[in-house]
PDB file of N, CA and C in Angstrom:
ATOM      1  N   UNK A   1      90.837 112.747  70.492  1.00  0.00           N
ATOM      2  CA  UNK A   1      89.557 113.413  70.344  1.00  0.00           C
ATOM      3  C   UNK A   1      88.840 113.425  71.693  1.00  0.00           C
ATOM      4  N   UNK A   2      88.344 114.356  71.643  1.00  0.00           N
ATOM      5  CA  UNK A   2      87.585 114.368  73.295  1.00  0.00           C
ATOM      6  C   UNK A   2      86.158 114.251  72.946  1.00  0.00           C
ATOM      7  N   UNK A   3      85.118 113.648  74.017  1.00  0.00           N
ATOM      8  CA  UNK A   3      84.147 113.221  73.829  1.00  0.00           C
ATOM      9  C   UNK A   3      82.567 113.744  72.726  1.00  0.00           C
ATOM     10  N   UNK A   4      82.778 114.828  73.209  1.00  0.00           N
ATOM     11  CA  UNK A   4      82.191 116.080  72.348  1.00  0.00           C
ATOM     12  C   UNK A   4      82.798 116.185  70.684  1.00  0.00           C
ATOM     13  N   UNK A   5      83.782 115.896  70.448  1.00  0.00           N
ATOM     14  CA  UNK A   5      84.545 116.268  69.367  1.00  0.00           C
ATOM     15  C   UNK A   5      83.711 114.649  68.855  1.00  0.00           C
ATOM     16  N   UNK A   6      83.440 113.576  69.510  1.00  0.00           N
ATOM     17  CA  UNK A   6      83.322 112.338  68.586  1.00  0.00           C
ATOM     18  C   UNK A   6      81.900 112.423  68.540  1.00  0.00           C
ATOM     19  N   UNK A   7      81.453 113.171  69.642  1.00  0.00           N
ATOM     20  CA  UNK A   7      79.732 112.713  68.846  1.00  0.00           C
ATOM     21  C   UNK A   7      79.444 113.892  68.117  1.00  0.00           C
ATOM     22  N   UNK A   8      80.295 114.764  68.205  1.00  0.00           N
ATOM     23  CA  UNK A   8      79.987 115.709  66.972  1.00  0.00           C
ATOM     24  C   UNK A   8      80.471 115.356  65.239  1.00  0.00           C
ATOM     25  N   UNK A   9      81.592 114.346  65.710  1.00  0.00           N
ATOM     26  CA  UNK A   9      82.277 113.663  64.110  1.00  0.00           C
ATOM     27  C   UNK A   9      80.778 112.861  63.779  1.00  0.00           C
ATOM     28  N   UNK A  10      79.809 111.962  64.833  1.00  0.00           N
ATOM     29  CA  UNK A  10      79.328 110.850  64.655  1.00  0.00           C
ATOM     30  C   UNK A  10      77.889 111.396  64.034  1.00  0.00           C
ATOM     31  N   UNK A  11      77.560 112.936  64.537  1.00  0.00           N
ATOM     32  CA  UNK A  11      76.168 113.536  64.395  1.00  0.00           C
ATOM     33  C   UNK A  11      76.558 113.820  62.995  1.00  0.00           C
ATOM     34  N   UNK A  12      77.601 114.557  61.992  1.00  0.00           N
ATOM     35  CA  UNK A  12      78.052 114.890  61.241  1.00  0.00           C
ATOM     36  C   UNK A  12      78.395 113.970  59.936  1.00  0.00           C
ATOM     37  N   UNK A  13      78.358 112.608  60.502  1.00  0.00           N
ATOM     38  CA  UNK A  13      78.684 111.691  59.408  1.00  0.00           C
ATOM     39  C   UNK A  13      76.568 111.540  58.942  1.00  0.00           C
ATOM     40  N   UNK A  14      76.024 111.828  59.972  1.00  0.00           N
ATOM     41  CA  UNK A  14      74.417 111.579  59.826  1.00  0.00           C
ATOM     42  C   UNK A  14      74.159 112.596  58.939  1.00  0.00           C
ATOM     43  N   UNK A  15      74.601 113.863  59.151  1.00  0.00           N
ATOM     44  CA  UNK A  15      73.928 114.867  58.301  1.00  0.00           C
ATOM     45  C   UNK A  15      72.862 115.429  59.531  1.00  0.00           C
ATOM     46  N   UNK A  16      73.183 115.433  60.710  1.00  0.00           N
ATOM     47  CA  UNK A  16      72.393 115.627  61.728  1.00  0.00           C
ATOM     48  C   UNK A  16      73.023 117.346  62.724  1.00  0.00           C
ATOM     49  N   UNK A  17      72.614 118.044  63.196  1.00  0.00           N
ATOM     50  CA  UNK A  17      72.706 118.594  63.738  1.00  0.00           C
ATOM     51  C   UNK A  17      72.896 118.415  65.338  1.00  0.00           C
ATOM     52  N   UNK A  18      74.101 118.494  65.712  1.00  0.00           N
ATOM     53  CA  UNK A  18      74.204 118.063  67.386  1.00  0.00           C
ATOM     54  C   UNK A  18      73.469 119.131  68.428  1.00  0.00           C
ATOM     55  N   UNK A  19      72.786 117.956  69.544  1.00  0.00           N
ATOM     56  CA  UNK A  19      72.306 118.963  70.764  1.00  0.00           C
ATOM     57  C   UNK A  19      72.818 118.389  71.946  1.00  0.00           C
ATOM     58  N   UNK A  20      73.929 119.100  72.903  1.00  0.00           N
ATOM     59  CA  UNK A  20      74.472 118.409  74.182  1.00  0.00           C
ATOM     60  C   UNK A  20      73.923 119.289  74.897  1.00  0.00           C
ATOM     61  N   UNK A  21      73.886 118.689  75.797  1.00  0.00           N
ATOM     62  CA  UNK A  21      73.625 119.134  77.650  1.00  0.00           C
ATOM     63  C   UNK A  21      74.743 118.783  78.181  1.00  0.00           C
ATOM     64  N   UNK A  22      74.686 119.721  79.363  1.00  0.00           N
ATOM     65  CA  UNK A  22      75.844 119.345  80.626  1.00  0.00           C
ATOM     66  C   UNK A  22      74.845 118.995  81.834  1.00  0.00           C
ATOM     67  N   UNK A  23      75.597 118.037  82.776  1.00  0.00           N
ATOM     68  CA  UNK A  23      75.018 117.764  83.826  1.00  0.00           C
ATOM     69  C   UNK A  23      76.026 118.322  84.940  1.00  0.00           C
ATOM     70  N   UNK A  24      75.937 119.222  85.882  1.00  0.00           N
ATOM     71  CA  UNK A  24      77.136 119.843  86.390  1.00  0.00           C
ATOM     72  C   UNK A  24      77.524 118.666  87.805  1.00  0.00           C
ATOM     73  N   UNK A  25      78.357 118.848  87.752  1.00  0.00           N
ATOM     74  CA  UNK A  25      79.246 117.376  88.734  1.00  0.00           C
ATOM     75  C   UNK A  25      78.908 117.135  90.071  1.00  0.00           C
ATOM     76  N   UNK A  26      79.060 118.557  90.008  1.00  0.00           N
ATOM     77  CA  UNK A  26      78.475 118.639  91.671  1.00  0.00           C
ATOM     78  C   UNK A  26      77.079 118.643  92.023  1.00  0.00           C
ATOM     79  N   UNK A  27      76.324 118.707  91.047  1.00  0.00           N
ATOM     80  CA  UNK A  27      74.610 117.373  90.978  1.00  0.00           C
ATOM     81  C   UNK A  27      74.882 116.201  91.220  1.00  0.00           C
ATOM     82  N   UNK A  28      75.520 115.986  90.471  1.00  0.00           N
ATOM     83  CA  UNK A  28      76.189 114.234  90.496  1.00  0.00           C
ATOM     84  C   UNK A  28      76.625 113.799  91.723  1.00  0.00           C
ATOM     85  N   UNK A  29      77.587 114.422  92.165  1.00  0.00           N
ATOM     86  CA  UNK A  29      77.833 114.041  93.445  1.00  0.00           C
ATOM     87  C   UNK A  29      76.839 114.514  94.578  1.00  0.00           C
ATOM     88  N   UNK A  30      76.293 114.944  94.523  1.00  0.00           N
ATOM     89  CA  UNK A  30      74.715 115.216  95.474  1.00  0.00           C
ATOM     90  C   UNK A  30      73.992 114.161  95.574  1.00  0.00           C
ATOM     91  N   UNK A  31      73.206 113.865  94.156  1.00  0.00           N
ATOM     92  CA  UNK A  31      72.808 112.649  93.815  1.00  0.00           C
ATOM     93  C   UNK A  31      73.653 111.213  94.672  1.00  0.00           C
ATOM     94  N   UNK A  32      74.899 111.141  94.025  1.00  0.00           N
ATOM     95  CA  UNK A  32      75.525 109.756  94.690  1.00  0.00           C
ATOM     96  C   UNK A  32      75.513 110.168  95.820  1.00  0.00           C
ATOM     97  N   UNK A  33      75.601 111.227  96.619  1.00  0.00           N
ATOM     98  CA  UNK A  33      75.632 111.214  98.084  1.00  0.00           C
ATOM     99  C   UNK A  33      73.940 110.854  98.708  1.00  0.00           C
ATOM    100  N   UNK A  34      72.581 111.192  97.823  1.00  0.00           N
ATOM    101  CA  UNK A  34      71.961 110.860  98.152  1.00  0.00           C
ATOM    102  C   UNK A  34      71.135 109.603  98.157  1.00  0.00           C
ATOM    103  N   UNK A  35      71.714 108.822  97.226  1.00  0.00           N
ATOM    104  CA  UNK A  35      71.002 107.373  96.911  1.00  0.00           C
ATOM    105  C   UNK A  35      72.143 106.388  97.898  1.00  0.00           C
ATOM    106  N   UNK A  36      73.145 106.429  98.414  1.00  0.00           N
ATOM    107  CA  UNK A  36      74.319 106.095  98.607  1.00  0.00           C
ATOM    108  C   UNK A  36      73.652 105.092  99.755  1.00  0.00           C
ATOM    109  N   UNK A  37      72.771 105.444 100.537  1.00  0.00           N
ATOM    110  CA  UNK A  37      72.509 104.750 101.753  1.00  0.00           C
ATOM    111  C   UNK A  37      71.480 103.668 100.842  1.00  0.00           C
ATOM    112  N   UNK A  38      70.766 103.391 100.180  1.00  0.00           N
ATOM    113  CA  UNK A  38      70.172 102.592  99.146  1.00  0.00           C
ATOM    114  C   UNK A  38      70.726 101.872  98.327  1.00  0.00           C
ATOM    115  N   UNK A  39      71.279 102.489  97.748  1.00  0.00           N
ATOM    116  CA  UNK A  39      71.849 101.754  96.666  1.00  0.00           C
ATOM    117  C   UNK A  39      73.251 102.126  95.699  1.00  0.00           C
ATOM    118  N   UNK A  40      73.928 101.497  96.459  1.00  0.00           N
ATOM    119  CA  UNK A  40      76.071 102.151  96.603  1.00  0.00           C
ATOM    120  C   UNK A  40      76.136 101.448  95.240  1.00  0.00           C
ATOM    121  N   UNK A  41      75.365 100.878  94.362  1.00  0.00           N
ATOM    122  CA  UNK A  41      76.246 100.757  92.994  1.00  0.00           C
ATOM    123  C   UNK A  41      75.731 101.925  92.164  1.00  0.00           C
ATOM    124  N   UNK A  42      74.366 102.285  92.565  1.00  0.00           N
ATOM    125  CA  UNK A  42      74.230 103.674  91.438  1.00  0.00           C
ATOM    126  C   UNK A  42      74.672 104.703  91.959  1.00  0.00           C
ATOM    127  N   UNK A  43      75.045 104.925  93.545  1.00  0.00           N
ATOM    128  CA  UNK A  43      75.791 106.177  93.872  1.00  0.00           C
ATOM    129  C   UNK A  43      77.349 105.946  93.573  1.00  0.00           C
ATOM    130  N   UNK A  44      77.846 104.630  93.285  1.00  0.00           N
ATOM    131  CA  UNK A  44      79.433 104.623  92.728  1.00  0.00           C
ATOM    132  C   UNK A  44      79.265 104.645  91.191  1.00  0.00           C
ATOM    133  N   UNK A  45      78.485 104.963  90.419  1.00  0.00           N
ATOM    134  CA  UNK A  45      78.228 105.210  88.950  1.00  0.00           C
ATOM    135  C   UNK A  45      78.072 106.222  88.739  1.00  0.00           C
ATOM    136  N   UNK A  46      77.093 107.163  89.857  1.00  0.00           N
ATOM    137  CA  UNK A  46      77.043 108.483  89.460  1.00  0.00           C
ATOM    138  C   UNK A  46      78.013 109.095  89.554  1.00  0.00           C
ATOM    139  N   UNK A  47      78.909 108.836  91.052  1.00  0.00           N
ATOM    140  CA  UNK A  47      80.498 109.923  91.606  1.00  0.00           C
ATOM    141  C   UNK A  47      81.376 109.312  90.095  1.00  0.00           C
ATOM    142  N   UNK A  48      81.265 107.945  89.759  1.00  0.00           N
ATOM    143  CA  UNK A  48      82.393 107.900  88.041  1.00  0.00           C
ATOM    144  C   UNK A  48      81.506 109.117  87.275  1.00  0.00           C
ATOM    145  N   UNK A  49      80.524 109.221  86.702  1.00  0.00           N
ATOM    146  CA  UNK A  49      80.150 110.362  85.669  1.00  0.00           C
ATOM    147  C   UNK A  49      79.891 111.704  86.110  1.00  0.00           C
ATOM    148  N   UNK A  50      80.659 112.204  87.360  1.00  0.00           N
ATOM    149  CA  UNK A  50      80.761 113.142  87.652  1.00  0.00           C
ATOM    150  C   UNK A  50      82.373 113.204  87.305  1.00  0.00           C
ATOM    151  N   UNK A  51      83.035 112.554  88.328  1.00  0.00           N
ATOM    152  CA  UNK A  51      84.376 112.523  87.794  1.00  0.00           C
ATOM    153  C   UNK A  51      85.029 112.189  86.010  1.00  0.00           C
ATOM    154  N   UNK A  52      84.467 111.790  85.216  1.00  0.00           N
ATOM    155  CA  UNK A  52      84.463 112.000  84.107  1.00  0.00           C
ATOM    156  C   UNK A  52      84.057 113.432  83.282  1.00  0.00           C
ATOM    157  N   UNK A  53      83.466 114.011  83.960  1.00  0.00           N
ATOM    158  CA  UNK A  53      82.918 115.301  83.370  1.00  0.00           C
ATOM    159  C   UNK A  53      83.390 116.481  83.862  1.00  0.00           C
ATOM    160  N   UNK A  54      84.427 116.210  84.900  1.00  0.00           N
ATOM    161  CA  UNK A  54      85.292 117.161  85.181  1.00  0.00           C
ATOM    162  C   UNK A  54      86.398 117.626  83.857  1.00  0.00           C
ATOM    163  N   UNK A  55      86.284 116.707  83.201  1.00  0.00           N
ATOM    164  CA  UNK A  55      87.171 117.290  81.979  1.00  0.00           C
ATOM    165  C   UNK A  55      87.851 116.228  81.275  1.00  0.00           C
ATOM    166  N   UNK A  56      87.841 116.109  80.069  1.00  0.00           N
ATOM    167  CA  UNK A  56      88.120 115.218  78.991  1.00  0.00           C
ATOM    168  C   UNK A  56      89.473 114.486  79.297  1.00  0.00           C
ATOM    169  N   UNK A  57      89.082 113.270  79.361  1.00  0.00           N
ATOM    170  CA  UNK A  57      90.545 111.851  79.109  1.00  0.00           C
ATOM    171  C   UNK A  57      90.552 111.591  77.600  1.00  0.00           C
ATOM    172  N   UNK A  58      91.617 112.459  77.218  1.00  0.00           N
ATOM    173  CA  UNK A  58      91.945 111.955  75.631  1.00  0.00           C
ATOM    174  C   UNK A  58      93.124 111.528  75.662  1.00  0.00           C
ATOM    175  N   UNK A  59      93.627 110.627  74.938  1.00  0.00           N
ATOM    176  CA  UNK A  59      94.943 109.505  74.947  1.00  0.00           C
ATOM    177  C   UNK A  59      95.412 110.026  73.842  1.00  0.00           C
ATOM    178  N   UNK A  60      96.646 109.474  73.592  1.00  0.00           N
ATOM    179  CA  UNK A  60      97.021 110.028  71.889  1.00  0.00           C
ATOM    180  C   UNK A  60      96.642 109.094  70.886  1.00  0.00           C
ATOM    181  N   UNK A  61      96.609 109.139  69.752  1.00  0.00           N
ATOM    182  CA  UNK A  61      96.051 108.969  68.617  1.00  0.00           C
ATOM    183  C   UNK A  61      97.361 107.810  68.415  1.00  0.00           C
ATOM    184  N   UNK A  62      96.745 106.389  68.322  1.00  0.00           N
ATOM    185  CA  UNK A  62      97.712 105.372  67.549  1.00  0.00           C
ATOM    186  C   UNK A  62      96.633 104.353  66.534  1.00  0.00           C
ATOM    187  N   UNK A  63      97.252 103.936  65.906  1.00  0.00           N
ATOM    188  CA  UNK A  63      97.326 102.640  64.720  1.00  0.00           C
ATOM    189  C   UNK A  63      96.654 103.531  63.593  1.00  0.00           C
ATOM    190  N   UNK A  64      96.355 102.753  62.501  1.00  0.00           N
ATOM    191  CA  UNK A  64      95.780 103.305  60.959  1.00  0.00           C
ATOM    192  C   UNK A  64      94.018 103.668  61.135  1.00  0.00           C
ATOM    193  N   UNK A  65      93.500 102.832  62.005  1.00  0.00           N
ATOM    194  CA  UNK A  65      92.241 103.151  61.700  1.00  0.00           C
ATOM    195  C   UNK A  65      92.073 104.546  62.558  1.00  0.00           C
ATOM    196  N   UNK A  66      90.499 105.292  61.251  1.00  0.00           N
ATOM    197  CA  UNK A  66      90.429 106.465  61.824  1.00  0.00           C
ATOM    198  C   UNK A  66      88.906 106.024  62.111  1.00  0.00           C
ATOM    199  N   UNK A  67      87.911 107.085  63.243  1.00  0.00           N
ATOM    200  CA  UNK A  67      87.074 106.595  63.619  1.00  0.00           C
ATOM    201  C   UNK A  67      85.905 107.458  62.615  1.00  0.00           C
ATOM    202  N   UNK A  68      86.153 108.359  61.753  1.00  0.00           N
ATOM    203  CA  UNK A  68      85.527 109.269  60.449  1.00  0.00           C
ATOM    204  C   UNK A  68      85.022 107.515  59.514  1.00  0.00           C
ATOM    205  N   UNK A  69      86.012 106.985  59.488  1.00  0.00           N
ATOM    206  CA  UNK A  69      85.802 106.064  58.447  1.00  0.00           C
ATOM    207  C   UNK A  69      84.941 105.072  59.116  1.00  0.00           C
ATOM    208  N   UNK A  70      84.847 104.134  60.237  1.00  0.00           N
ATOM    209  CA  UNK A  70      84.269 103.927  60.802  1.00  0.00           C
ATOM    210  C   UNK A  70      82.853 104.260  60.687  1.00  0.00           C
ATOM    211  N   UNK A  71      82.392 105.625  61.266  1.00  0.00           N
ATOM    212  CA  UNK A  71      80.919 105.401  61.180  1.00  0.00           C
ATOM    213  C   UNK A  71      80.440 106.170  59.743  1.00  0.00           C
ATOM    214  N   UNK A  72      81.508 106.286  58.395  1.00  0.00           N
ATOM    215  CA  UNK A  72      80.932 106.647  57.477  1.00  0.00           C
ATOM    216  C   UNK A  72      80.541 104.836  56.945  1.00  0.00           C
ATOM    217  N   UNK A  73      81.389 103.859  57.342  1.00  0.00           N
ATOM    218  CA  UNK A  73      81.001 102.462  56.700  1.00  0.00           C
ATOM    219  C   UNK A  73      79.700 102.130  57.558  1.00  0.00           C
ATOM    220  N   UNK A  74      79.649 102.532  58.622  1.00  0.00           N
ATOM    221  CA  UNK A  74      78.104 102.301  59.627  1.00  0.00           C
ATOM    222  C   UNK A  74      76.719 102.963  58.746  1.00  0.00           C
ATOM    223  N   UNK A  75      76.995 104.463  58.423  1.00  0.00           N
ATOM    224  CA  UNK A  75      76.046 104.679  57.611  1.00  0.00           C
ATOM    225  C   UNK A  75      75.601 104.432  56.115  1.00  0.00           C
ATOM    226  N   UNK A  76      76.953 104.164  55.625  1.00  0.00           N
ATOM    227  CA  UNK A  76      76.784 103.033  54.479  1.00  0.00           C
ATOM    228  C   UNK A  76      75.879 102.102  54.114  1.00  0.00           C
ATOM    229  N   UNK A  77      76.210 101.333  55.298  1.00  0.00           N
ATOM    230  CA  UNK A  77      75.872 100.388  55.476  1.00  0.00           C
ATOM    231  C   UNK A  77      74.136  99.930  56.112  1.00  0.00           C
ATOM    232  N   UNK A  78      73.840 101.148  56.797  1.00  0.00           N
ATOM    233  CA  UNK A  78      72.544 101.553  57.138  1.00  0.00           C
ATOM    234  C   UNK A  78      71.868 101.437  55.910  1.00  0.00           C
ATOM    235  N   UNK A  79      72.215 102.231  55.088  1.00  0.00           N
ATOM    236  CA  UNK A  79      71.511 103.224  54.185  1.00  0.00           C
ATOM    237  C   UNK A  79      71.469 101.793  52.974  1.00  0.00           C
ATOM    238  N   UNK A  80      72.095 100.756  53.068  1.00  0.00           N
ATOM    239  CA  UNK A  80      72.158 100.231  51.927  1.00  0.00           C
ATOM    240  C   UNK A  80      73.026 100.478  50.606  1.00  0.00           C
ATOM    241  N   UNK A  81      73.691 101.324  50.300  1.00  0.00           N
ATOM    242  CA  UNK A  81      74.526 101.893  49.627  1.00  0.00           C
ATOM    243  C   UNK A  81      75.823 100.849  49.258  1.00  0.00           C
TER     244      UNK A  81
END
């Protein structure tokens, strides 16, 4: 599942309607290039969530648990039910 696909499973188990934004990468890396002389751990955090948003790391799908079931027992469990 790619990132979008899970907070759309996660908005969906709410009964919620999803709203995403993009932050385009090459902000990001502007940004880390500009805090960089200040402060090199939030400009090496920003260049990771730029490089992450270049495009989805999805792995393949192993073991029994699914992550649907997961946050339907979260809202369950919210809700008191």
């Amino acid at each position: 599942m790619s990132q979008r696909q899970i907070g759309e499973l996660a908005f969906a188990t709410w009964e919620r309607t999803p709203r995403f934004g993009r932050v385009p990468a090459g902000l990001l890396d502007g940004m880390a290039t500009l805090t960089s002389p200040f402060n090199a751990n939030l400009s090496t955090f920003l260049r990771m969530f730029a490089l992450l948003g270049r495009g989805d790391i999805v792995a393949p799908a192993r073991g029994s648990h699914h992550l649907a079931h997961h946050f339907q027992a979260r809202v369950a469990s919210h809700s008191g039910a």
